[in-house]
Protein backbone atom coordinates (compact mmCIF):
# COMPACT_ATOMS: atom_id res chain seq x y z
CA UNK A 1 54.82 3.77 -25.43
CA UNK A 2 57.70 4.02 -22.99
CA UNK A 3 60.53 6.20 -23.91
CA UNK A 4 64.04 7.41 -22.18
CA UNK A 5 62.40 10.65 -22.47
CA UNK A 6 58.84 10.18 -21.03
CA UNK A 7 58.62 10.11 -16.85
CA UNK A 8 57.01 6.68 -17.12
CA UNK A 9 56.36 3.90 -19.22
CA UNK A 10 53.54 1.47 -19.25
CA UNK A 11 53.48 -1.91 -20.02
CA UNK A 12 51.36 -3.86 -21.64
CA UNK A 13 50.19 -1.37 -23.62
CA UNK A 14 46.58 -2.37 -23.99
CA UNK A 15 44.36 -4.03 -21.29
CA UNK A 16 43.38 -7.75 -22.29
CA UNK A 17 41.06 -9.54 -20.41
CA UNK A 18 40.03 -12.50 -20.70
CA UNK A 19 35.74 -12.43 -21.12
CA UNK A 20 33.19 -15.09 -19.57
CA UNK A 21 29.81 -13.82 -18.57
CA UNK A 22 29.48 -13.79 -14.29
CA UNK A 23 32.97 -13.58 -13.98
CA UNK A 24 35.78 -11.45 -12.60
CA UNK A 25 38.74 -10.93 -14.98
CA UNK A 26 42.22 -9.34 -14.46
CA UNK A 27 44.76 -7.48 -16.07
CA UNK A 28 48.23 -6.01 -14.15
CA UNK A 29 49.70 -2.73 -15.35
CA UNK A 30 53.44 -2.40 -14.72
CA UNK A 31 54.02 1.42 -14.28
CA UNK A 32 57.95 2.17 -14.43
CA UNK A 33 59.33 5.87 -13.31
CA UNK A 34 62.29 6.58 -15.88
CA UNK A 35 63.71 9.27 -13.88
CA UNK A 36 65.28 11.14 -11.14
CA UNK A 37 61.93 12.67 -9.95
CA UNK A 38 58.99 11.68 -7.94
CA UNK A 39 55.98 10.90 -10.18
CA UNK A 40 52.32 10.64 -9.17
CA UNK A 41 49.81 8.57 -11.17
CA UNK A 42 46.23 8.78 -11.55
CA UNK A 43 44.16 6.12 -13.86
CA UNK A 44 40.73 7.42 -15.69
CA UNK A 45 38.68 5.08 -17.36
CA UNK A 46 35.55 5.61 -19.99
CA UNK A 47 33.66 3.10 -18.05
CA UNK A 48 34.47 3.42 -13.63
CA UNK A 49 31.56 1.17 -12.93
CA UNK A 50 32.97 -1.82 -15.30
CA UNK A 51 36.25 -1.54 -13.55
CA UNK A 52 37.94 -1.70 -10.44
CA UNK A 53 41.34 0.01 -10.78
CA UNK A 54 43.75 -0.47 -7.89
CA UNK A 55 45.94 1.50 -6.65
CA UNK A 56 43.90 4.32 -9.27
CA UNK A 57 46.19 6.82 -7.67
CA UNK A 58 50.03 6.79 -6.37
CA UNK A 59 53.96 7.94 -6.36
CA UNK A 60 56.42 6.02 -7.79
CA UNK A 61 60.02 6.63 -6.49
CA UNK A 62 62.45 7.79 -9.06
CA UNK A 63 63.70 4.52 -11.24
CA UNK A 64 61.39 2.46 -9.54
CA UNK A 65 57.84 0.55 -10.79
CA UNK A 66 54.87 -0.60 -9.33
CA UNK A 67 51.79 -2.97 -10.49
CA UNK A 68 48.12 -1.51 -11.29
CA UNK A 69 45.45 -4.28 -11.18
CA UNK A 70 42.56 -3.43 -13.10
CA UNK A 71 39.41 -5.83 -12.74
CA UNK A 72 36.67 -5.97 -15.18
CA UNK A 73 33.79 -6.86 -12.92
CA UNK A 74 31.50 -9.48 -13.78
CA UNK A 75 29.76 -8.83 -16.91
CA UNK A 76 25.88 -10.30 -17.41
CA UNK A 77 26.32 -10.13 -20.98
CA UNK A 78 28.54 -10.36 -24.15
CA UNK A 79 29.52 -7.24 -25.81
CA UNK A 80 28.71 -6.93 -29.16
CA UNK A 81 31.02 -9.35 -31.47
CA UNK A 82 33.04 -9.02 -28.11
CA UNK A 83 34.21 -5.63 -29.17
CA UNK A 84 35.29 -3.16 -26.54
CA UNK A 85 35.01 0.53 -26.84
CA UNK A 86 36.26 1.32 -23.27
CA UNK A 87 39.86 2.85 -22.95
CA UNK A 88 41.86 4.17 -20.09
CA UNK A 89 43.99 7.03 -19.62
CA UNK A 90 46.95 6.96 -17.15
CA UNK A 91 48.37 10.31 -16.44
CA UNK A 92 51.56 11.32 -14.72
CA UNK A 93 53.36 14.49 -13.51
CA UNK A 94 55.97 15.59 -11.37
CA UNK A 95 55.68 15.69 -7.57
CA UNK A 96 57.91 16.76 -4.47
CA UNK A 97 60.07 14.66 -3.07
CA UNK A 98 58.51 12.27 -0.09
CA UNK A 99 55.00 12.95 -1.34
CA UNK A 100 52.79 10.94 -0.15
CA UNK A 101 49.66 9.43 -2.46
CA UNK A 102 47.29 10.84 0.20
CA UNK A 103 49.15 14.53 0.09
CA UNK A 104 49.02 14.74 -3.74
CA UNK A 105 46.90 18.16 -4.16
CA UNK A 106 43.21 17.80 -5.32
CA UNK A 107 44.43 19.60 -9.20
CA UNK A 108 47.63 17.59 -9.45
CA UNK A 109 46.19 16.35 -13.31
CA UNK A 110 44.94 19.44 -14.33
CA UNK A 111 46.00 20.92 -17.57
CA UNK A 112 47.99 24.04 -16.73
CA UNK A 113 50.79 26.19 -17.86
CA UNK A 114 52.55 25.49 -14.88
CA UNK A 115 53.29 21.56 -14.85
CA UNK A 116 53.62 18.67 -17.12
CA UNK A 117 51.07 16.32 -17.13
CA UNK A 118 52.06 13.12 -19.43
CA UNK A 119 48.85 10.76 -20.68
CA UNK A 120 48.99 7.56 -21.31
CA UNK A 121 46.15 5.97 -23.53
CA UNK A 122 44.92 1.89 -22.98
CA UNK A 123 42.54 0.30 -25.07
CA UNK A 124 40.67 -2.62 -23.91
CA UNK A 125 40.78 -5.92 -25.94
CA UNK A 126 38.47 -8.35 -24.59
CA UNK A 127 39.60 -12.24 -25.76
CA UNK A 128 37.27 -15.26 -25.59
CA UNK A 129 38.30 -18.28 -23.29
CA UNK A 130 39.21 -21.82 -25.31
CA UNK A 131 36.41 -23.85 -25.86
CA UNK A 132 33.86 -20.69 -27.06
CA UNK A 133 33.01 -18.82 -29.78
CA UNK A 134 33.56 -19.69 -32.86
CA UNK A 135 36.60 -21.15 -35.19
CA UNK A 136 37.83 -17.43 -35.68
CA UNK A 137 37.60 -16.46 -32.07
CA UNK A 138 39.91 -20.20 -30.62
CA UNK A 139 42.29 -19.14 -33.67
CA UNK A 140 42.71 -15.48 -32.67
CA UNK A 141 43.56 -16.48 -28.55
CA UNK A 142 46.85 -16.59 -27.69
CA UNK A 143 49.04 -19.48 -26.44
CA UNK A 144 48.61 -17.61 -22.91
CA UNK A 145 44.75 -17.27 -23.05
CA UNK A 146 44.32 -20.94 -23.51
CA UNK A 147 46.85 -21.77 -20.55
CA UNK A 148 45.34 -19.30 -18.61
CA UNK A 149 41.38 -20.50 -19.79
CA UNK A 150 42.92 -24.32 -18.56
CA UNK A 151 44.42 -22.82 -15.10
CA UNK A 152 41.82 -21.09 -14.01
CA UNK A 153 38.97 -24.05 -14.88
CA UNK A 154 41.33 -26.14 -12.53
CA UNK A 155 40.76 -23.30 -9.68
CA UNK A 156 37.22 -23.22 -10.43
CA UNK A 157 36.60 -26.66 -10.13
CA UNK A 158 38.64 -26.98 -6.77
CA UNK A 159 37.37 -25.79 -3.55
CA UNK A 160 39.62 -23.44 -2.85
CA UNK A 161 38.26 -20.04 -1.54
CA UNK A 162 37.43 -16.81 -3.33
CA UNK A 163 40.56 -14.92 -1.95
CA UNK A 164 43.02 -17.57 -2.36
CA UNK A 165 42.14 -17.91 -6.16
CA UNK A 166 41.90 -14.41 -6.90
CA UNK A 167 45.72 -14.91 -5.48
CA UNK A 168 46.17 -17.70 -7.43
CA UNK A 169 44.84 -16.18 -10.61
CA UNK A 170 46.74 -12.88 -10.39
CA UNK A 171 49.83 -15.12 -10.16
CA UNK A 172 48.99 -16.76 -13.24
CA UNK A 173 48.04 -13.27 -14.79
CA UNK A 174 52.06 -12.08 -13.85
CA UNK A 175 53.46 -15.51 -14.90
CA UNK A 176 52.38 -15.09 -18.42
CA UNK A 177 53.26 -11.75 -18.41
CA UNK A 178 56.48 -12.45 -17.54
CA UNK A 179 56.65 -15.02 -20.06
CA UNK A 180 55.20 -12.42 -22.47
CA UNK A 181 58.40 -9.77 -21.51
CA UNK A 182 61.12 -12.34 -22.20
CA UNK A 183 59.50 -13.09 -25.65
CA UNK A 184 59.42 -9.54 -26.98
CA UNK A 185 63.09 -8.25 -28.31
């Protein structure tokens, strides 16, 4: 979706999380300001009590970027045929100089004749960790999903604390991300 002539660009764009009932999963939004302005965010979801979107609001400084973790809290039960109909929408507009996230006015995102607002629409893909589901579902996962699925049993199974493997799990999240950038042309 990102363009030389939008304000920002997201990437990825859609929100894949890795689902297993009772736990936490996480997905990092890189949000890049392609221009000379200041540019304030704000990120909506279909489903606020699902997810945990932080920061949900902000200014990014003209040609620079910043990372939006979004958490899909714990989930007691499998959606059906692990389908998601949740989406997010990211919008953006123009902001002073030196604004500061907790100065951006109350009706920043409201549609107006006076200001831009750009959107930005996410849809939510939920994949299934190795080992469940069916044939279909292990085929469909991604080289990352499984490495991620193998990390993150190894955290699990260590007794390391909550905090520290959140930590550790985000850092896997960006590694494969990462990984995921250099791949595409």
């Amino acid at each position: 979706m990102g363009g030389s002539s939008q304000l920002i660009s997201v990437h990825p764009e859609e929100l894949r999380f890795q689902f297993e009932l009772e736990k936490q999963s996480y997905c990092d939004l890189k949000v890049a300001n392609n221009s000379e302005h200041h540019v304030a965010f704000k990120v909506k979801t279909t489903s606020p009590k699902k997810y945990f979107v932080r920061p949900n609001t902000g200014v990014v400084q003209p040609w620079d970027s910043c990372v939006i973790t979004v958490t899909l809290q714990a989930q007691r039960e499998y959606p059906p045929d692990m389908q998601c109909k949740d989406k997010f929408l990211l919008q953006s507009t123009i902001v002073p100089p030196n604004t500061d996230v907790d100065e951006i006015p109350q009706d920043a995102f409201n549609k107006d004749g006076e200001k831009t607002i750009e959107e930005f629409k996410l849809r939510v893909v939920y994949t299934s960790p190795a080992g469940h589901g069916n044939s279909e579902d292990e085929s469909s996962l991604t080289v990352s999903s499984k490495q991620s699925h193998s990390n993150n049993h190894i955290l699990r199974n260590s007794s390391i604390d909550d905090s520290l493997q959140r930590c550790l799990e985000r850092a896997i999240l960006y590694q494969q991300w990462t990984r995921q950038q250099l791949i595409q042309p």
